[in-house]
PDB file of N, CA and C in Angstrom:
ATOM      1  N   UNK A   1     -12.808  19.630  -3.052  1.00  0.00           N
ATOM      2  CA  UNK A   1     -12.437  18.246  -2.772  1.00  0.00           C
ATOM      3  C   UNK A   1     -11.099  18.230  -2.038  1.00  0.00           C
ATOM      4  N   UNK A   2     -10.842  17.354  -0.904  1.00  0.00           N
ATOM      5  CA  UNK A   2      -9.842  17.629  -0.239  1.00  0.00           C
ATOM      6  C   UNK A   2      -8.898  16.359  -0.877  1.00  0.00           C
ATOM      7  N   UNK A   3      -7.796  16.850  -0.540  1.00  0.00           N
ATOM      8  CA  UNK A   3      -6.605  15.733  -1.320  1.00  0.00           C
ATOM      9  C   UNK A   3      -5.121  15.018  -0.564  1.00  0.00           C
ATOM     10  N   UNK A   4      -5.385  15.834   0.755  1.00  0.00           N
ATOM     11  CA  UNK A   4      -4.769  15.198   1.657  1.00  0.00           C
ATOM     12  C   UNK A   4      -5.400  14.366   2.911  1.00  0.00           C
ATOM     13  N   UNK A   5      -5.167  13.241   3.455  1.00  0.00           N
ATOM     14  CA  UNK A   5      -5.959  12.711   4.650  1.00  0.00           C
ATOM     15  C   UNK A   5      -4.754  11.759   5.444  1.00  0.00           C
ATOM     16  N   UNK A   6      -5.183  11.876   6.688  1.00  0.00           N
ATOM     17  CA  UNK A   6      -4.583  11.580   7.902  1.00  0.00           C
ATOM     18  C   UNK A   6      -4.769   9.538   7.798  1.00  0.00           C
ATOM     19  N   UNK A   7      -4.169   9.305   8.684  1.00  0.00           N
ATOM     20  CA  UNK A   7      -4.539   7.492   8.713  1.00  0.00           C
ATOM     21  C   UNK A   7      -5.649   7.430   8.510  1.00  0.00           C
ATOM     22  N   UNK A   8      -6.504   8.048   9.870  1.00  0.00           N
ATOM     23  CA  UNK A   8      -7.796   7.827   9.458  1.00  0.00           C
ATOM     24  C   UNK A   8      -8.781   8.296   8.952  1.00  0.00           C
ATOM     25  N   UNK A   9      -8.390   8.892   7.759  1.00  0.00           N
ATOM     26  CA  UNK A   9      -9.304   9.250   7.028  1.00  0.00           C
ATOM     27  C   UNK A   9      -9.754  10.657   6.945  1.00  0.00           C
ATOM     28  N   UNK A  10      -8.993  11.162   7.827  1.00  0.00           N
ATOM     29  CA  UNK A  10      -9.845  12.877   8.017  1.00  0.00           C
ATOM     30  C   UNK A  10      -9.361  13.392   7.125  1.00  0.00           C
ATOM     31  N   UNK A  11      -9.851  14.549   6.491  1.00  0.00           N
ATOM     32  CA  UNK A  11      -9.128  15.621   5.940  1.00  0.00           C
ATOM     33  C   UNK A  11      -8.021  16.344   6.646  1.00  0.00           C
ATOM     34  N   UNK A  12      -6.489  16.387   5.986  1.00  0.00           N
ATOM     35  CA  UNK A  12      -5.811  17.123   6.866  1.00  0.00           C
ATOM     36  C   UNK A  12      -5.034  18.534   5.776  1.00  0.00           C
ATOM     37  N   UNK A  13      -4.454  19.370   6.132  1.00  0.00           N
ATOM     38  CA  UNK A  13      -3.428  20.359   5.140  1.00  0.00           C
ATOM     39  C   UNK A  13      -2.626  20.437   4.413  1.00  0.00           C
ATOM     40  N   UNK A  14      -2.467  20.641   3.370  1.00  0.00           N
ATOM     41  CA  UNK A  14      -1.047  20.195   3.096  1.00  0.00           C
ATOM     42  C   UNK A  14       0.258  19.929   3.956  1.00  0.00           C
ATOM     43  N   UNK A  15       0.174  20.951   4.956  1.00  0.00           N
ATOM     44  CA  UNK A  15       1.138  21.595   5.654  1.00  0.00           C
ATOM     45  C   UNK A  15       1.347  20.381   6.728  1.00  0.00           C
ATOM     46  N   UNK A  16       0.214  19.885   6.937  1.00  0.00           N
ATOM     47  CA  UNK A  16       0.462  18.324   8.055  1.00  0.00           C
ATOM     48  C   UNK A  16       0.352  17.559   7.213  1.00  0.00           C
ATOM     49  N   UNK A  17       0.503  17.389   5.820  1.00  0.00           N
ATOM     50  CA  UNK A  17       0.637  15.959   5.475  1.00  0.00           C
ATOM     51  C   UNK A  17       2.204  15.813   5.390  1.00  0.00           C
ATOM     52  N   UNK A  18       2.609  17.322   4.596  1.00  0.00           N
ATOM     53  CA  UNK A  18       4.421  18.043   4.654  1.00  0.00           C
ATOM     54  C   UNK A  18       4.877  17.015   5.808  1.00  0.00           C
ATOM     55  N   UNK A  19       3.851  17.279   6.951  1.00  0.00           N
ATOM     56  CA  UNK A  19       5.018  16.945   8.145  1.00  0.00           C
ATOM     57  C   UNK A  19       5.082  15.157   8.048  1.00  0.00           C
ATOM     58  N   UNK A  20       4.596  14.649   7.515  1.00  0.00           N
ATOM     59  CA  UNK A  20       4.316  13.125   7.551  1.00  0.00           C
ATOM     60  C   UNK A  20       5.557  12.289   7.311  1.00  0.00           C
ATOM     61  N   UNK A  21       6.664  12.809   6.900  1.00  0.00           N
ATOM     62  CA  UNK A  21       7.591  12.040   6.797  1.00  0.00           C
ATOM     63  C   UNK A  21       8.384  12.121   8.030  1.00  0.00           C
ATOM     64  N   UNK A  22       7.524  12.170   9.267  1.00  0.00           N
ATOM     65  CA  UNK A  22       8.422  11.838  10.643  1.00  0.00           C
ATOM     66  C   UNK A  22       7.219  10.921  11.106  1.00  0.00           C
ATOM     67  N   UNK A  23       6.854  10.487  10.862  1.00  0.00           N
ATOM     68  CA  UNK A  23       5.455   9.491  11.043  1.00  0.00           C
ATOM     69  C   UNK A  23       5.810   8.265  10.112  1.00  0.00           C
ATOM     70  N   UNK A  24       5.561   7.328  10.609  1.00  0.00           N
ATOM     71  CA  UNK A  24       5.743   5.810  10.091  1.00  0.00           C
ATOM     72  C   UNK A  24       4.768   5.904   9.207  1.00  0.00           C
ATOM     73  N   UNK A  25       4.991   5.272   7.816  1.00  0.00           N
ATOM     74  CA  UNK A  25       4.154   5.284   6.850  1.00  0.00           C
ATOM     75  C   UNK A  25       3.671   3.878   6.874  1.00  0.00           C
ATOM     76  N   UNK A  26       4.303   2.944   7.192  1.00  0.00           N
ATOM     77  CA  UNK A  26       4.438   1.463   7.154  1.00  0.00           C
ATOM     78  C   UNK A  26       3.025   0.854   7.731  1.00  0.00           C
ATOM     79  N   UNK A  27       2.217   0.100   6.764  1.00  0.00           N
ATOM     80  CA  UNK A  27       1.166   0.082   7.085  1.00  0.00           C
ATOM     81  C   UNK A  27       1.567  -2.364   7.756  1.00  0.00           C
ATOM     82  N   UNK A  28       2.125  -2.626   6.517  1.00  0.00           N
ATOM     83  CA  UNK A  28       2.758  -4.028   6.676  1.00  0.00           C
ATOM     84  C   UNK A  28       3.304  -3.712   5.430  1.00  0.00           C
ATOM     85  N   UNK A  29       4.459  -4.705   5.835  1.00  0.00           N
ATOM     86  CA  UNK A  29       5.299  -5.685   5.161  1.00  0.00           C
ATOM     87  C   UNK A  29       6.035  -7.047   4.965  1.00  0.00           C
ATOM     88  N   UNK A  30       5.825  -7.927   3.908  1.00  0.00           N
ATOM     89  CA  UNK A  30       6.172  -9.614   3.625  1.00  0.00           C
ATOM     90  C   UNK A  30       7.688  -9.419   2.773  1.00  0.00           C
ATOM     91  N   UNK A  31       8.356 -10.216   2.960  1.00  0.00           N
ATOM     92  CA  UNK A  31       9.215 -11.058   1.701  1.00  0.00           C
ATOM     93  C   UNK A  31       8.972 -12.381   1.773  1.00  0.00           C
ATOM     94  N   UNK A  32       8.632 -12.655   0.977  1.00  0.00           N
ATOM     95  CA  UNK A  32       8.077 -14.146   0.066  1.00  0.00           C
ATOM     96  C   UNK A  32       9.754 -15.067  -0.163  1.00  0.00           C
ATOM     97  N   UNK A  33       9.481 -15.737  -0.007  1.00  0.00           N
ATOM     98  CA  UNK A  33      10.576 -16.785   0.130  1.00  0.00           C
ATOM     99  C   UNK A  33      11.697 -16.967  -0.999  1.00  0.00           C
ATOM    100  N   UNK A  34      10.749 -16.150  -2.414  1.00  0.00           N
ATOM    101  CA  UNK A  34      11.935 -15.929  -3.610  1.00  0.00           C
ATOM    102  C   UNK A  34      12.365 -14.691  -3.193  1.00  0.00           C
ATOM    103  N   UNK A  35      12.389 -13.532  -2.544  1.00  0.00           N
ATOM    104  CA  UNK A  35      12.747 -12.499  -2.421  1.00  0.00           C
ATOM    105  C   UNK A  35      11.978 -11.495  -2.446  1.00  0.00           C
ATOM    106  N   UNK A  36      10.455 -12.019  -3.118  1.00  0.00           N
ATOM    107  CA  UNK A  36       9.677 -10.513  -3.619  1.00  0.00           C
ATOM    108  C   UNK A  36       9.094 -10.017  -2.216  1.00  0.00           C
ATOM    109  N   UNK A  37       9.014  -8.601  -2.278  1.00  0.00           N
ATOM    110  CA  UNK A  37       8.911  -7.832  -1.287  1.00  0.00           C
ATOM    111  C   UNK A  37       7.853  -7.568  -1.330  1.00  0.00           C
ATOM    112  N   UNK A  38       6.474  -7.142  -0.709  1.00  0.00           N
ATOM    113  CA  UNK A  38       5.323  -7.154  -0.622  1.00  0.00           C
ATOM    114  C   UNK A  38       5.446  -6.090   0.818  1.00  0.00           C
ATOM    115  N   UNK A  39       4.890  -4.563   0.408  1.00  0.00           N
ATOM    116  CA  UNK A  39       4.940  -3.783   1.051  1.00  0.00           C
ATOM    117  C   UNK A  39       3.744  -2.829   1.061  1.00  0.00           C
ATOM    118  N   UNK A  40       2.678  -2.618   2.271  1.00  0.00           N
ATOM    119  CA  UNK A  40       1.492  -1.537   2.023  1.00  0.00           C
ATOM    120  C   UNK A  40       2.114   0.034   3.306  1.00  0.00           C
ATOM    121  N   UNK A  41       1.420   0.737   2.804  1.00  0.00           N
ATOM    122  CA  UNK A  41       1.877   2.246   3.177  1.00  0.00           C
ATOM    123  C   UNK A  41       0.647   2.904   3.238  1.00  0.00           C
ATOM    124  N   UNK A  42       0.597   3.766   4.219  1.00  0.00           N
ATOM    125  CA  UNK A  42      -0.465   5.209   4.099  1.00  0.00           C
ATOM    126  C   UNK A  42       0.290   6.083   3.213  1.00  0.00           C
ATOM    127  N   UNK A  43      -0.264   6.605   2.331  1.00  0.00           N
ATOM    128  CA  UNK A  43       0.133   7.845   1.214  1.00  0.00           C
ATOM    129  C   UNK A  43      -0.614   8.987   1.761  1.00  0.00           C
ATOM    130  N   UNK A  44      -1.568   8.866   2.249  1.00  0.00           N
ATOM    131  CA  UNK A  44      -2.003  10.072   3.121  1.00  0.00           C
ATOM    132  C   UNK A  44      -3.083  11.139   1.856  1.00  0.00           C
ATOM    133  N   UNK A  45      -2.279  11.217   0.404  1.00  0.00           N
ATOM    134  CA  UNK A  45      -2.549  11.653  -1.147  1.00  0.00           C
ATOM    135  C   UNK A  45      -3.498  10.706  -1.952  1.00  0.00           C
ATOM    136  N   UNK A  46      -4.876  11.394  -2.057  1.00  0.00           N
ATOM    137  CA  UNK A  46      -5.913  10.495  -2.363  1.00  0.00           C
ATOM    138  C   UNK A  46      -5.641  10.434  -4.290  1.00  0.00           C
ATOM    139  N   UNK A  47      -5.796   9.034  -4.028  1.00  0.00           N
ATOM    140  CA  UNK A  47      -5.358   8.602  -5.472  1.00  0.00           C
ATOM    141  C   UNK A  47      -6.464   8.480  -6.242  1.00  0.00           C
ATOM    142  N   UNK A  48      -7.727   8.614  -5.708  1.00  0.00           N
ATOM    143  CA  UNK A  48      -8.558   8.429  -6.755  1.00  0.00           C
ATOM    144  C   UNK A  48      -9.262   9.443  -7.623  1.00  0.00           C
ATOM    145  N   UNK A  49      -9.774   8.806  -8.858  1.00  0.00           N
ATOM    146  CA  UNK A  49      -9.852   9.620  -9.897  1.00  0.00           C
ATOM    147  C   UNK A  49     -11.110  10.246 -10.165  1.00  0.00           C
ATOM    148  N   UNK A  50     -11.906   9.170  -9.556  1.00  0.00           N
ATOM    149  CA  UNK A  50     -13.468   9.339  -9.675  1.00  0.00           C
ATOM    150  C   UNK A  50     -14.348   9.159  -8.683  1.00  0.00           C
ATOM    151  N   UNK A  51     -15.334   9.340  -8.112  1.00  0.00           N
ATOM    152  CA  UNK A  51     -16.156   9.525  -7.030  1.00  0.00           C
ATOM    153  C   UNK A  51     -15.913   8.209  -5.846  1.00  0.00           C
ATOM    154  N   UNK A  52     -16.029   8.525  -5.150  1.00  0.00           N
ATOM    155  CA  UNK A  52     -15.796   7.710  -4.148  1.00  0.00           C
ATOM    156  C   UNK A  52     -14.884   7.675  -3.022  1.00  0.00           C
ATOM    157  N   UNK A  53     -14.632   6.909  -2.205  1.00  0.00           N
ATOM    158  CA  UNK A  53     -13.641   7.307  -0.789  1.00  0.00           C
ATOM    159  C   UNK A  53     -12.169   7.931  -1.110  1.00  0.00           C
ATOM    160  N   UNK A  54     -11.886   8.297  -0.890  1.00  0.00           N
ATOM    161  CA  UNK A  54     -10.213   8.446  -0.999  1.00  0.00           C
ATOM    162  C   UNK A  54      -9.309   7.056  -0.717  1.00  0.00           C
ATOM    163  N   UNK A  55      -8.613   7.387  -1.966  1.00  0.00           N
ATOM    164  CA  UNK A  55      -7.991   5.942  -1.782  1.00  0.00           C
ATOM    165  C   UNK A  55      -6.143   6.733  -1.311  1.00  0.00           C
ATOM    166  N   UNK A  56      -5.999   6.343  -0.349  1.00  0.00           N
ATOM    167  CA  UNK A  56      -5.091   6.850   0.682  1.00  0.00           C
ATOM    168  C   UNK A  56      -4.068   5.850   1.238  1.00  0.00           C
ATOM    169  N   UNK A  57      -4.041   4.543   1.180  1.00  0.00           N
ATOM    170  CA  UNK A  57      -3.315   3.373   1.068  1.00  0.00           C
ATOM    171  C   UNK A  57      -2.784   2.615   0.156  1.00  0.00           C
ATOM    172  N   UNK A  58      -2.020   2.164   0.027  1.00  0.00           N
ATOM    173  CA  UNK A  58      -1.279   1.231  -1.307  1.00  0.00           C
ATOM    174  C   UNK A  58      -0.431  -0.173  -0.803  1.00  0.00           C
ATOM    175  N   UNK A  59      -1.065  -1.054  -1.393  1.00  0.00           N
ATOM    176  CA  UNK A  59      -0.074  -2.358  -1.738  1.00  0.00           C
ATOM    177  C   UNK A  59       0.545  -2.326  -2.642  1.00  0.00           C
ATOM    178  N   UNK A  60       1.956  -2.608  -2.825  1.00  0.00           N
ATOM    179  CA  UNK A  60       3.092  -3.076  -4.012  1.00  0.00           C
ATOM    180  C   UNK A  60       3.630  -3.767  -4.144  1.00  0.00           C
ATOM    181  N   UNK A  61       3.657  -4.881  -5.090  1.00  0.00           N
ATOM    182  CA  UNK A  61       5.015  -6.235  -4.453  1.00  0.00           C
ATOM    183  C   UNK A  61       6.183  -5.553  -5.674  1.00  0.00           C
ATOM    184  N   UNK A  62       7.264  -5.561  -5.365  1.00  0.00           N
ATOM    185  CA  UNK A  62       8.276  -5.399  -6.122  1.00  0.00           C
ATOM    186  C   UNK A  62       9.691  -6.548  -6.090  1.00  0.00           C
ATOM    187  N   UNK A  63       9.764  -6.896  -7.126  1.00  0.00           N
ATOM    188  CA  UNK A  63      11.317  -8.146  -7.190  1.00  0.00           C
ATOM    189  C   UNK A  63      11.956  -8.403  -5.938  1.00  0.00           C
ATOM    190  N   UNK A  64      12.149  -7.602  -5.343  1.00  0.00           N
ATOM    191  CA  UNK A  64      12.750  -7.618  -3.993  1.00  0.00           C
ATOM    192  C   UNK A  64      13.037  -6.205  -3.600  1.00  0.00           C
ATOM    193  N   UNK A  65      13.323  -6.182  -1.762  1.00  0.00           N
ATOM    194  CA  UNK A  65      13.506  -4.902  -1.409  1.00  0.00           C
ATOM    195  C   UNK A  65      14.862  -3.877  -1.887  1.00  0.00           C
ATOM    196  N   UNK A  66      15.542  -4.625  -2.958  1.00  0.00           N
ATOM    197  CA  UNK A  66      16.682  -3.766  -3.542  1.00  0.00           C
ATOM    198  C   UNK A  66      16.436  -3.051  -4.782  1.00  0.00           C
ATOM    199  N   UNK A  67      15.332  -4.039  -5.348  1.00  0.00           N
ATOM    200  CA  UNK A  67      14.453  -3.943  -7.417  1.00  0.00           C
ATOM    201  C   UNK A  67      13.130  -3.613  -6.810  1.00  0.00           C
ATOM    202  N   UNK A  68      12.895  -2.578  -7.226  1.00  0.00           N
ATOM    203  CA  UNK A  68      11.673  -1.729  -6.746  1.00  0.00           C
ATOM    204  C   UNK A  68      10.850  -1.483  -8.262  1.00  0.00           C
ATOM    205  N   UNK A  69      10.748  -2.205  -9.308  1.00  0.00           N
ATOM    206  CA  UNK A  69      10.650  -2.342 -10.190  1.00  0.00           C
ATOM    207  C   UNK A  69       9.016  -3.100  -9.840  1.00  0.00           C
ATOM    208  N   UNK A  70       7.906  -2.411 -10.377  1.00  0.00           N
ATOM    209  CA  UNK A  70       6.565  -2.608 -10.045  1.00  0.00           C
ATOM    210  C   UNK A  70       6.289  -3.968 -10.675  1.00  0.00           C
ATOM    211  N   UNK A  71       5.670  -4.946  -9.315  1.00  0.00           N
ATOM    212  CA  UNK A  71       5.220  -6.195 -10.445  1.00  0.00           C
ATOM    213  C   UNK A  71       3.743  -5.675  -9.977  1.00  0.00           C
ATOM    214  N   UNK A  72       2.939  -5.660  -9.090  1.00  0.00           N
ATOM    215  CA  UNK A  72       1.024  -5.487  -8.915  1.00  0.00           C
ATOM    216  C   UNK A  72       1.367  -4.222  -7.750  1.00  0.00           C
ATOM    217  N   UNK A  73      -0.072  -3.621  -7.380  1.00  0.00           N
ATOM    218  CA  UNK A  73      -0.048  -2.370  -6.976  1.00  0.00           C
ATOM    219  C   UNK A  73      -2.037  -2.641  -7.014  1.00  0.00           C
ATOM    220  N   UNK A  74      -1.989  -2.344  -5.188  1.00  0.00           N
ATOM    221  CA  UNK A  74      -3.633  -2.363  -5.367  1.00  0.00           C
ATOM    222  C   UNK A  74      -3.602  -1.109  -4.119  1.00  0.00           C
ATOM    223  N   UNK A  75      -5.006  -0.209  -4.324  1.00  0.00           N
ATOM    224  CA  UNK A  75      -4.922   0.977  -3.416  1.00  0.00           C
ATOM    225  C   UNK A  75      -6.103   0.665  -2.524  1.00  0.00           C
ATOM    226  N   UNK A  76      -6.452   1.502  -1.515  1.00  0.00           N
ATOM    227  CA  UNK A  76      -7.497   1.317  -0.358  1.00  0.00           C
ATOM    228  C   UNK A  76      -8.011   2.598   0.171  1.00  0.00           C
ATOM    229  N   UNK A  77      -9.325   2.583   0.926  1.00  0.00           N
ATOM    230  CA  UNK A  77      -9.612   3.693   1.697  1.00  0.00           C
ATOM    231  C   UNK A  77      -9.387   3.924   3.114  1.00  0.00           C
ATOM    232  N   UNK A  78      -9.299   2.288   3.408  1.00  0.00           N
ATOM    233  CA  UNK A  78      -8.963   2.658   5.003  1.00  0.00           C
ATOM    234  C   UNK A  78      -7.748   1.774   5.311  1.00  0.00           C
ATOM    235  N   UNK A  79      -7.470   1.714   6.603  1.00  0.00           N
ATOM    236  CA  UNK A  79      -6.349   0.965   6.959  1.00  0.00           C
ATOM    237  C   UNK A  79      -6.549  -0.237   7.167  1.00  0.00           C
ATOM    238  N   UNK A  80      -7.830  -0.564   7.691  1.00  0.00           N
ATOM    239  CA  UNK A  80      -8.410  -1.982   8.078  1.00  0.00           C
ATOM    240  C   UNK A  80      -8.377  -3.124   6.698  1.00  0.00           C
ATOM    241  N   UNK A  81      -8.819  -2.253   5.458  1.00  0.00           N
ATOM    242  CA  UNK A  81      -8.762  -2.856   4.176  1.00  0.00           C
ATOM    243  C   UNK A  81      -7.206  -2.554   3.561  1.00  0.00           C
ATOM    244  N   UNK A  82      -6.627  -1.883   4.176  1.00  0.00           N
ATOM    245  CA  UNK A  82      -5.179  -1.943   2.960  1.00  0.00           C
ATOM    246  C   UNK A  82      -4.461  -3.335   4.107  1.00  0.00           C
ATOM    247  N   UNK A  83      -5.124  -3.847   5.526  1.00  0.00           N
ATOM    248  CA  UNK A  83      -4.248  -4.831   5.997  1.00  0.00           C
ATOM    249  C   UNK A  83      -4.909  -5.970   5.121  1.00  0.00           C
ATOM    250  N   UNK A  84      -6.182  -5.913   5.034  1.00  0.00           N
ATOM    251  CA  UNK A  84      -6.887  -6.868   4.247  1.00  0.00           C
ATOM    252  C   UNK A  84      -6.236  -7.322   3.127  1.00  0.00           C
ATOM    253  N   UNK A  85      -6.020  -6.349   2.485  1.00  0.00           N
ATOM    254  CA  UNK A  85      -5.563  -5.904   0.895  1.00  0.00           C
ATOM    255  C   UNK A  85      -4.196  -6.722   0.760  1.00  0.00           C
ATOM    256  N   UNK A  86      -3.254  -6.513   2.173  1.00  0.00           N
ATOM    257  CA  UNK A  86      -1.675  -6.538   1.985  1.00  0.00           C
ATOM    258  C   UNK A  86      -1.705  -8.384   2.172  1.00  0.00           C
ATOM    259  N   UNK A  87      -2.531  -8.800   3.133  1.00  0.00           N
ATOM    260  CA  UNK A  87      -2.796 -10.567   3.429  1.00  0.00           C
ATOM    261  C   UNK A  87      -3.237 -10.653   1.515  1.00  0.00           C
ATOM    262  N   UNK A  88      -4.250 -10.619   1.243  1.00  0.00           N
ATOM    263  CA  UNK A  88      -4.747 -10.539  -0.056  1.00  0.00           C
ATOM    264  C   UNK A  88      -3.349 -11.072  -0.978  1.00  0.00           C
ATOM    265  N   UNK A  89      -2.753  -9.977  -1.060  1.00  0.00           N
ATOM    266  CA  UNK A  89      -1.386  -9.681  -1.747  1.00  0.00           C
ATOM    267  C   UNK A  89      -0.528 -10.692  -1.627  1.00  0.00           C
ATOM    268  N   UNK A  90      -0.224 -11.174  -0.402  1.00  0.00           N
ATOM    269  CA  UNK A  90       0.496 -12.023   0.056  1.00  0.00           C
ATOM    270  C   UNK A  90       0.227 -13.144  -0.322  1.00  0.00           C
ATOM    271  N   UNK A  91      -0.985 -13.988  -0.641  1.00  0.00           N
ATOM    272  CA  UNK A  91      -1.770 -14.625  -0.692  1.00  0.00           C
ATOM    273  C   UNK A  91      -1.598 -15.357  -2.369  1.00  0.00           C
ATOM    274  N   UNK A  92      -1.910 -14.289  -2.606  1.00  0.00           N
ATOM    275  CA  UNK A  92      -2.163 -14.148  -4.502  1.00  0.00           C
ATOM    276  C   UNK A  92      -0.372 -14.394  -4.698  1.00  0.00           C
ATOM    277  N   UNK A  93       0.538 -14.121  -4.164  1.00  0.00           N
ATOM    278  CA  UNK A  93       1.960 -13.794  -4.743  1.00  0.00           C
ATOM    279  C   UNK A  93       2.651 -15.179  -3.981  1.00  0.00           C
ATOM    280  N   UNK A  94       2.121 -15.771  -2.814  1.00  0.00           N
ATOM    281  CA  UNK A  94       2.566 -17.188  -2.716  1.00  0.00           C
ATOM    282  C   UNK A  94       2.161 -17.797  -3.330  1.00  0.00           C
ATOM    283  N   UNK A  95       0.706 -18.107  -3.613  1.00  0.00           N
ATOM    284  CA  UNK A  95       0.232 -19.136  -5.088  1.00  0.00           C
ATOM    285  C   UNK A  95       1.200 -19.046  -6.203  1.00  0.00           C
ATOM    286  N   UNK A  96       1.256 -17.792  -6.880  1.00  0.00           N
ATOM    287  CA  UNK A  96       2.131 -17.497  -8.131  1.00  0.00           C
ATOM    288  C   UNK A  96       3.532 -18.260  -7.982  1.00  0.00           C
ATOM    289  N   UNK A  97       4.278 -18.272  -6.351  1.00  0.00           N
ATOM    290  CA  UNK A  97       5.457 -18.707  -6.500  1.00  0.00           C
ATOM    291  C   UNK A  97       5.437 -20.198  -6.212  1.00  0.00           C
ATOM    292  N   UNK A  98       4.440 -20.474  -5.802  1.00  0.00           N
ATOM    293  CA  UNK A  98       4.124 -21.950  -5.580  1.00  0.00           C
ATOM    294  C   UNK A  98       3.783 -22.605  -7.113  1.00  0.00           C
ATOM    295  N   UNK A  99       2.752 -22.325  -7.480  1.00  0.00           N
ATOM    296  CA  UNK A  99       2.857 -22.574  -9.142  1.00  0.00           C
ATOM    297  C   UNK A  99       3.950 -22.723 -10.091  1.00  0.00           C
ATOM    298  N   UNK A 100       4.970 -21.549 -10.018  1.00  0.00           N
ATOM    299  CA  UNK A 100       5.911 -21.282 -10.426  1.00  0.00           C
ATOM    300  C   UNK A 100       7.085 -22.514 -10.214  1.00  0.00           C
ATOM    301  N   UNK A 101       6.960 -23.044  -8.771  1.00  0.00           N
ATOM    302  CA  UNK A 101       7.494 -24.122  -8.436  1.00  0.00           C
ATOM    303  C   UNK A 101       7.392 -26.159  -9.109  1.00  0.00           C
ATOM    304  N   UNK A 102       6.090 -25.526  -9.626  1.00  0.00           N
ATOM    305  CA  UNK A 102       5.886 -27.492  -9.593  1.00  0.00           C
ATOM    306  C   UNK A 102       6.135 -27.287 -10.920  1.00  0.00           C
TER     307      UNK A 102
END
Protein backbone atom coordinates (compact mmCIF):
# COMPACT_ATOMS: atom_id res chain seq x y z
CA UNK A 1 0.00 0.00 0.00
CA UNK A 2 1.52 3.21 -0.94
CA UNK A 3 1.46 6.13 1.65
CA UNK A 4 2.75 8.95 -0.05
CA UNK A 5 0.85 10.83 -3.12
CA UNK A 6 1.48 13.79 -5.26
CA UNK A 7 -1.59 16.56 -5.75
CA UNK A 8 -2.88 14.41 -7.98
CA UNK A 9 -3.15 11.52 -6.64
CA UNK A 10 -0.26 9.42 -7.94
CA UNK A 11 1.82 7.44 -5.92
CA UNK A 12 5.04 9.25 -5.21
CA UNK A 13 8.50 8.28 -2.72
CA UNK A 14 9.14 9.19 0.23
CA UNK A 15 12.07 10.94 -1.04
CA UNK A 16 9.67 13.39 -3.30
CA UNK A 17 7.21 13.84 -0.84
CA UNK A 18 10.72 14.90 1.59
CA UNK A 19 11.02 17.40 -1.13
CA UNK A 20 7.41 18.92 -0.76
CA UNK A 21 8.11 21.52 1.53
CA UNK A 22 9.35 23.81 -1.43
CA UNK A 23 5.96 23.29 -3.09
CA UNK A 24 2.91 25.27 -1.94
CA UNK A 25 0.83 23.13 0.17
CA UNK A 26 -2.03 25.71 0.22
CA UNK A 27 -4.91 24.22 -1.22
CA UNK A 28 -7.47 27.58 0.11
CA UNK A 29 -7.83 29.69 2.73
CA UNK A 30 -10.91 31.97 4.69
CA UNK A 31 -10.92 34.14 7.91
CA UNK A 32 -14.43 34.50 8.95
CA UNK A 33 -15.20 37.81 10.22
CA UNK A 34 -14.71 36.71 14.11
CA UNK A 35 -11.21 35.74 13.28
CA UNK A 36 -11.55 31.95 12.76
CA UNK A 37 -9.22 30.80 10.22
CA UNK A 38 -10.43 28.18 7.89
CA UNK A 39 -7.50 26.62 6.07
CA UNK A 40 -7.30 23.31 3.45
CA UNK A 41 -3.75 21.82 2.44
CA UNK A 42 -2.39 18.83 0.36
CA UNK A 43 -0.66 16.50 3.05
CA UNK A 44 0.46 14.50 0.24
CA UNK A 45 0.39 11.42 3.64
CA UNK A 46 -2.65 9.26 3.15
CA UNK A 47 -4.65 9.48 6.24
CA UNK A 48 -6.83 6.83 5.83
CA UNK A 49 -7.34 3.93 7.91
CA UNK A 50 -9.45 1.68 5.99
CA UNK A 51 -10.09 0.79 2.38
CA UNK A 52 -10.64 3.30 0.11
CA UNK A 53 -8.98 6.43 -1.78
CA UNK A 54 -6.27 8.05 0.00
CA UNK A 55 -7.30 10.74 1.87
CA UNK A 56 -4.40 13.24 1.06
CA UNK A 57 -6.15 16.68 1.74
CA UNK A 58 -7.38 18.38 4.91
CA UNK A 59 -9.73 21.15 6.04
CA UNK A 60 -9.18 22.83 9.58
CA UNK A 61 -10.81 25.84 11.05
CA UNK A 62 -8.80 26.93 14.03
CA UNK A 63 -9.65 30.21 16.56
CA UNK A 64 -7.66 32.22 14.42
CA UNK A 65 -4.42 32.21 12.39
CA UNK A 66 -2.33 32.87 15.72
CA UNK A 67 -4.63 29.82 18.06
CA UNK A 68 -4.17 26.87 16.03
CA UNK A 69 -6.07 25.09 18.59
CA UNK A 70 -8.44 22.47 16.51
CA UNK A 71 -12.15 23.49 16.39
CA UNK A 72 -13.45 20.79 13.01
CA UNK A 73 -11.03 19.01 10.64
CA UNK A 74 -12.55 17.18 7.51
CA UNK A 75 -10.06 15.12 5.02
CA UNK A 76 -10.41 14.40 1.09
CA UNK A 77 -9.12 12.38 -1.84
CA UNK A 78 -8.78 14.81 -4.38
CA UNK A 79 -8.26 18.43 -4.75
CA UNK A 80 -11.47 19.19 -6.58
CA UNK A 81 -13.33 17.85 -3.28
CA UNK A 82 -10.97 19.30 -0.55
CA UNK A 83 -12.05 22.90 -2.62
CA UNK A 84 -15.54 21.55 -2.25
CA UNK A 85 -14.89 20.51 1.27
CA UNK A 86 -13.04 24.04 2.21
CA UNK A 87 -16.53 26.23 0.61
CA UNK A 88 -18.42 23.41 2.73
CA UNK A 89 -16.35 24.55 5.78
CA UNK A 90 -16.78 27.98 5.22
CA UNK A 91 -20.28 27.63 4.91
CA UNK A 92 -21.05 25.50 8.04
CA UNK A 93 -18.62 28.05 10.21
CA UNK A 94 -20.52 31.31 8.89
CA UNK A 95 -23.94 29.86 9.95
CA UNK A 96 -22.35 28.95 13.44
CA UNK A 97 -21.14 32.65 13.67
CA UNK A 98 -24.24 34.01 12.38
CA UNK A 99 -26.31 32.03 14.93
CA UNK A 100 -23.95 32.86 17.45
CA UNK A 101 -24.90 36.45 16.61
CA UNK A 102 -28.76 36.84 17.02
Amino acid sequence: MYMYFSRDGSPISVIEWADAPKIDRRVAETTLSDGKWISTVWLGLNHRLDDGPPLIFETMVFPSKDDLGELDMERYATESEAIEGHNRMVEKWSHILKVEKE
